[in-house]
Protein backbone atom coordinates (compact mmCIF):
# COMPACT_ATOMS: atom_id res chain seq x y z
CA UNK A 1 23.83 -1.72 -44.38
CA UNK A 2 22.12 -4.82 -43.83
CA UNK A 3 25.11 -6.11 -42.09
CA UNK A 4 24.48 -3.09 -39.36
CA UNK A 5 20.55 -3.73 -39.00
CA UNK A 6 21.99 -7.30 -38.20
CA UNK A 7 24.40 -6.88 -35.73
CA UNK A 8 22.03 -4.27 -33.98
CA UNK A 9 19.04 -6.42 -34.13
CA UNK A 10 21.25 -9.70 -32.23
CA UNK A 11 22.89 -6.99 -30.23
CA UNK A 12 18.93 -5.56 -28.80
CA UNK A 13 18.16 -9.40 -29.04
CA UNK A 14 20.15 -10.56 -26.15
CA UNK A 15 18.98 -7.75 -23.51
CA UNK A 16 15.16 -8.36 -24.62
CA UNK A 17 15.57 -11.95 -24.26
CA UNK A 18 17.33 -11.62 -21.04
CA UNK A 19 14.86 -8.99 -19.64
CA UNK A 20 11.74 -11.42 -20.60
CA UNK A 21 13.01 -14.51 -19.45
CA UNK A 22 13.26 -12.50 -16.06
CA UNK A 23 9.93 -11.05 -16.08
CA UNK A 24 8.14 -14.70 -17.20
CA UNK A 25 9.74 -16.30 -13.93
CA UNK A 26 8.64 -13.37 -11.77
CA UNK A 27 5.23 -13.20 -13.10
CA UNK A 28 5.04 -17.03 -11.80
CA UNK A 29 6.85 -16.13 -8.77
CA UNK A 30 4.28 -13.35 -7.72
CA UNK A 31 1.53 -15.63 -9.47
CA UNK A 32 1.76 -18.50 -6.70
CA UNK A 33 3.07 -15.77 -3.97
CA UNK A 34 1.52 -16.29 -0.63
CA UNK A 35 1.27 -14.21 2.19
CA UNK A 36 3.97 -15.35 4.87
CA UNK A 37 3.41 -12.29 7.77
CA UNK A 38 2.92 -14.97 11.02
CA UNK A 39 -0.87 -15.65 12.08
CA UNK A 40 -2.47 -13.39 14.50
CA UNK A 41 -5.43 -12.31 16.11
CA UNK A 42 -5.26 -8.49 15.34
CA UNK A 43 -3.84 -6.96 12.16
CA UNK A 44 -3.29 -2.81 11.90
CA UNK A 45 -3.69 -1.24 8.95
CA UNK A 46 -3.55 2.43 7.61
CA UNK A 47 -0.72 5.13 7.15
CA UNK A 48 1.64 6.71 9.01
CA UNK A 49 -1.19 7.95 11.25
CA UNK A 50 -1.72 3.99 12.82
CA UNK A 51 2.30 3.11 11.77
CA UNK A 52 3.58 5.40 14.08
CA UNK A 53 1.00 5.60 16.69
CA UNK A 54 -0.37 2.08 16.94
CA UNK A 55 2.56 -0.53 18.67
CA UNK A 56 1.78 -3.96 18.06
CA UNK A 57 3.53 -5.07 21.17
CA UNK A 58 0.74 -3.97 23.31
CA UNK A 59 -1.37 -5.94 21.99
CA UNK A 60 -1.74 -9.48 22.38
CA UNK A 61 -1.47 -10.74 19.31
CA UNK A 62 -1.02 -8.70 16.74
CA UNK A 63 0.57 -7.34 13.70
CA UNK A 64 1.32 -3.24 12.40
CA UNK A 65 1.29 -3.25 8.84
CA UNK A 66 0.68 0.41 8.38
CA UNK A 67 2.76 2.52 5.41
CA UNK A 68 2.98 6.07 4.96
CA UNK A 69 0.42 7.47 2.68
CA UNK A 70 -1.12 4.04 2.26
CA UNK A 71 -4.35 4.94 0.80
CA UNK A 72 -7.34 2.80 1.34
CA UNK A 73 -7.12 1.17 -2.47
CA UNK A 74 -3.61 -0.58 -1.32
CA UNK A 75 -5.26 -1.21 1.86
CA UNK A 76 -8.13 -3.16 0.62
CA UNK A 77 -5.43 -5.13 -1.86
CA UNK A 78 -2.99 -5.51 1.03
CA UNK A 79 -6.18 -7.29 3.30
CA UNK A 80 -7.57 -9.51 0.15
CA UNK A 81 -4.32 -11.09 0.00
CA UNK A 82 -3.24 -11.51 2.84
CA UNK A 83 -7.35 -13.21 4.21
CA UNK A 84 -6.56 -16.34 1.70
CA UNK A 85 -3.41 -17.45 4.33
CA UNK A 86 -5.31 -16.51 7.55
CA UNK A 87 -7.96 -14.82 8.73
CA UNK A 88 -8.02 -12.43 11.67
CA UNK A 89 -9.96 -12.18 14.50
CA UNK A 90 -10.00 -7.93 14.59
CA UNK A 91 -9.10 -5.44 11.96
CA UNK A 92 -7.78 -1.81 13.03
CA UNK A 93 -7.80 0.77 10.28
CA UNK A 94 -6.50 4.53 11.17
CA UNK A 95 -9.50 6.45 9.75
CA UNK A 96 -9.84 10.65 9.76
CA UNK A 97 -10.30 13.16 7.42
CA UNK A 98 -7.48 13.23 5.35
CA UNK A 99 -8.32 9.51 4.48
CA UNK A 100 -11.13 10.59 2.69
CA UNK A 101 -9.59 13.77 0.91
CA UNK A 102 -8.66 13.28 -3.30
CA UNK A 103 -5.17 13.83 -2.20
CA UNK A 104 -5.43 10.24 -2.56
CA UNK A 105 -6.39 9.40 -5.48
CA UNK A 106 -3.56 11.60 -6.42
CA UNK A 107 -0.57 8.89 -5.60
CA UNK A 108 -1.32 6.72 -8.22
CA UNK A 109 -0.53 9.86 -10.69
CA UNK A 110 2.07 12.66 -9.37
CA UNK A 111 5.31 11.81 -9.92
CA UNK A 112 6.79 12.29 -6.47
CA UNK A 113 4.55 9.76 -5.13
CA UNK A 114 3.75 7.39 -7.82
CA UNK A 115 6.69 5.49 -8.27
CA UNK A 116 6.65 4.50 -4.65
CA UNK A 117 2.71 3.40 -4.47
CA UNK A 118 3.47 1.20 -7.63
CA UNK A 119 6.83 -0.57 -5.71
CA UNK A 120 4.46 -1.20 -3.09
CA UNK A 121 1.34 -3.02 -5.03
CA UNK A 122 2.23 -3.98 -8.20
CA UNK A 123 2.41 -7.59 -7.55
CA UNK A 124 -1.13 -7.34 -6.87
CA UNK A 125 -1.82 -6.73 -10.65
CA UNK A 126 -5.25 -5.14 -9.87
CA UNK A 127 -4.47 -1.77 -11.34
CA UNK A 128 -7.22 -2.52 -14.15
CA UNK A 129 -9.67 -1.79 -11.48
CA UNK A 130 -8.77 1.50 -11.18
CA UNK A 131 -7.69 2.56 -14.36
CA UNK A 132 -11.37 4.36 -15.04
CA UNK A 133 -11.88 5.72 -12.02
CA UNK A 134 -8.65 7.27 -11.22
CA UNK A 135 -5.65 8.75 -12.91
CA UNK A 136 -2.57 6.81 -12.91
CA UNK A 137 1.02 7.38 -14.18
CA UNK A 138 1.34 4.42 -16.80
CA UNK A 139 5.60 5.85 -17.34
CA UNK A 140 5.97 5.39 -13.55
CA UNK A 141 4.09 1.85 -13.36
CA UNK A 142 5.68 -0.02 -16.46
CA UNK A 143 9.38 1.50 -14.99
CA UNK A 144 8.72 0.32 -11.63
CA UNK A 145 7.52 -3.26 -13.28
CA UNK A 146 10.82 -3.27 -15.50
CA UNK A 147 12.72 -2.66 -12.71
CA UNK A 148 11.36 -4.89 -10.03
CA UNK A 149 10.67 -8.05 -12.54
CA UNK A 150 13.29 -7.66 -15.68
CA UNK A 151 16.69 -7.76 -13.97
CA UNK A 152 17.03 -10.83 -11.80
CA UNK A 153 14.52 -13.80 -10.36
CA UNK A 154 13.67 -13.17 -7.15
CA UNK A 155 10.60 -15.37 -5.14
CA UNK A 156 9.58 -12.72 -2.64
CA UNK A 157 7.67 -9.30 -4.24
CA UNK A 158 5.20 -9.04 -1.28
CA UNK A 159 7.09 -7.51 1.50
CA UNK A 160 4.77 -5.69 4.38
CA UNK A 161 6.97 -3.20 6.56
CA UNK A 162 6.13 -4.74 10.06
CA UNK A 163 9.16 -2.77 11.80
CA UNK A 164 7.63 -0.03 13.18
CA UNK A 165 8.69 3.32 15.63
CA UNK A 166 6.23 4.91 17.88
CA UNK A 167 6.77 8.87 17.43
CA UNK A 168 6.34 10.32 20.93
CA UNK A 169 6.91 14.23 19.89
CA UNK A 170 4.45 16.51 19.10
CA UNK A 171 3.89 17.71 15.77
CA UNK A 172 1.78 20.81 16.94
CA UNK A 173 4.01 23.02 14.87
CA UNK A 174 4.12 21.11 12.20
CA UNK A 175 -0.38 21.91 11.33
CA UNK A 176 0.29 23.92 8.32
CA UNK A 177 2.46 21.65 6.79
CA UNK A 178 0.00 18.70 7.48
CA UNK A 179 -2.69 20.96 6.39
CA UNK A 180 -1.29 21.34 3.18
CA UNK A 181 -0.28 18.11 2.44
CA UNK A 182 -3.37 16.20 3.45
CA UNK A 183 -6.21 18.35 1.61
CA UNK A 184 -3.99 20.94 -0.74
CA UNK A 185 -2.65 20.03 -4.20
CA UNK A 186 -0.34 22.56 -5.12
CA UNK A 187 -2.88 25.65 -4.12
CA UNK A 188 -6.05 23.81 -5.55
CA UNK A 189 -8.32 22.63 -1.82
CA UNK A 190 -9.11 18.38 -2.79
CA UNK A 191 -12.63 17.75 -2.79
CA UNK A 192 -13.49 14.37 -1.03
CA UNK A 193 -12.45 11.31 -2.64
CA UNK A 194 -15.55 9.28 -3.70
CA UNK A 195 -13.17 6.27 -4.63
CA UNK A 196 -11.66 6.20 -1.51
CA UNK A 197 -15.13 6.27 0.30
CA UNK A 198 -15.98 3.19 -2.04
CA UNK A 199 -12.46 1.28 -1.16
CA UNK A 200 -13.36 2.14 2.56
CA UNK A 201 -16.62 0.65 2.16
CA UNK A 202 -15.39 -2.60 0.11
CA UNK A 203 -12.78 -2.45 3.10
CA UNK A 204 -15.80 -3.45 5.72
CA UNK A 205 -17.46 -5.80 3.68
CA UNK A 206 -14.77 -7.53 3.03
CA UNK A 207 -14.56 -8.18 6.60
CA UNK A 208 -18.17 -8.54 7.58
CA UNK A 209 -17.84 -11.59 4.29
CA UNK A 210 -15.05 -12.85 6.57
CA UNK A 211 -16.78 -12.15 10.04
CA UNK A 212 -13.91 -10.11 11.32
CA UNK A 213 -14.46 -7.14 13.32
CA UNK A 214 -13.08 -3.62 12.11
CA UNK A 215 -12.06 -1.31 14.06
CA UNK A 216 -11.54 2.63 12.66
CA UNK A 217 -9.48 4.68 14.78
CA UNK A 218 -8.60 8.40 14.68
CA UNK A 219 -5.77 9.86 16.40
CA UNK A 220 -7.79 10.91 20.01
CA UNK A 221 -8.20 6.86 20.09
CA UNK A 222 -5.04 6.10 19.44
CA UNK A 223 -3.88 8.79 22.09
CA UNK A 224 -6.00 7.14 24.63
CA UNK A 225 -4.38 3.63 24.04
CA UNK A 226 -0.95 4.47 24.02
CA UNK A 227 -1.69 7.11 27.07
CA UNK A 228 -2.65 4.08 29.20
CA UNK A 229 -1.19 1.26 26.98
CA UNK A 230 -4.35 -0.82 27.20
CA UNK A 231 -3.38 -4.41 27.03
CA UNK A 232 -6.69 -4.99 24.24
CA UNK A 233 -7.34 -8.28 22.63
């Protein structure tokens, strides 16, 4: 018998070792990370509302880092980081309704979406912040952290999706839908999201601290600029 509980203790040994040695050179890795998106004058941030609407080109200097259901919270991380390499000139942030709506605050927790929020800011390691203000999935965020940090070194965890399409269809038909995913959880309406008006706000002064100008757009905005692709900036 204790024969067994040795050979299975050496056996779990070598996997645990091998998983923390990983993890210990990725947490230095991510610890001396910087940001390495090339120096311009205007960066845009939001979700898919700026990503697909917003093109960088037409600017003329700037930068689409937009994700898809990107609330504010991974904004504000995203912009923190990335304003001790460089610092702006302009900030545009897609702003509307459904920014504001707990459907949110949700990502962080539901299963469908929390898995992906986590793969997308858990180098930040800021999720203490949160923890007593919104729910979050602690299964999904210490799977996503084994996953990403326990199998192999790698340097680069902070990877912004710059590569974006315009979408040039209407999506008239699609209002229900939209309806219900922006401000319905299941059946139950969202009430407004008081944490994502208080990331919004720690969004501005973190660039008034950094004397950048912040733009919020909503969608009639960014239908203007695209209509007449404004060369701005």
């Amino acid at each position: 018998m204790k024969r067994f509980i040795l050979n299975t203790f050496f056996f779990l040994l070598i996997p645990l070792v091998y998983f923390g040695v990983n993890f210990l050179i990725n947490y230095i890795y991510i610890s001396k990370q910087k940001s390495d998106i090339p120096e311009v004058n205007v960066l845009i941030v939001g979700d898919s509302h700026t990503m697909k609407s917003l093109k960088a080109d037409l600017f003329n200097s700037a930068l689409n880092i937009s994700e898809t259901s990107e609330p504010f919270i991974i904004t504000f991380w995203k912009l923190d980081f990335i304003f001790d390499s460089f610092i702006p000139d302009t900030v545009i942030l897609g702003f509307s309704y459904h920014n504001i709506s707990k459907i949110g605050d949700l990502r962080f927790s539901d299963n469908k979406w929390a898995s992906e929020m986590f793969k997308r800011a858990y180098p930040f390691k800021k999720f203490d912040n949160i923890k007593n203000i919104i729910e979050i999935n602690y299964n999904s965020l210490f799977r996503t952290i084994w996953k990403q940090t326990c199998f192999y070194p790698k340097k680069k965890h902070i990877k912004f999706q710059t590569n974006h399409k315009i979408i040039k269809k209407s999506f008239n038909n699609d209002y229900k839908e939209a309806i219900q995913r922006h401000y319905f959880y299941n059946t139950t309406q969202a009430d407004i999201s008081q944490v994502s008006i208080g990331y919004l706000d720690s969004i501005i002064n973190l660039c008034i601290s950094h004397k950048i100008v912040l733009i919020l757009v909503t969608l009639l905005f960014i239908k203007i600029i695209m209509k007449k692709s404004l060369k701005l900036f």
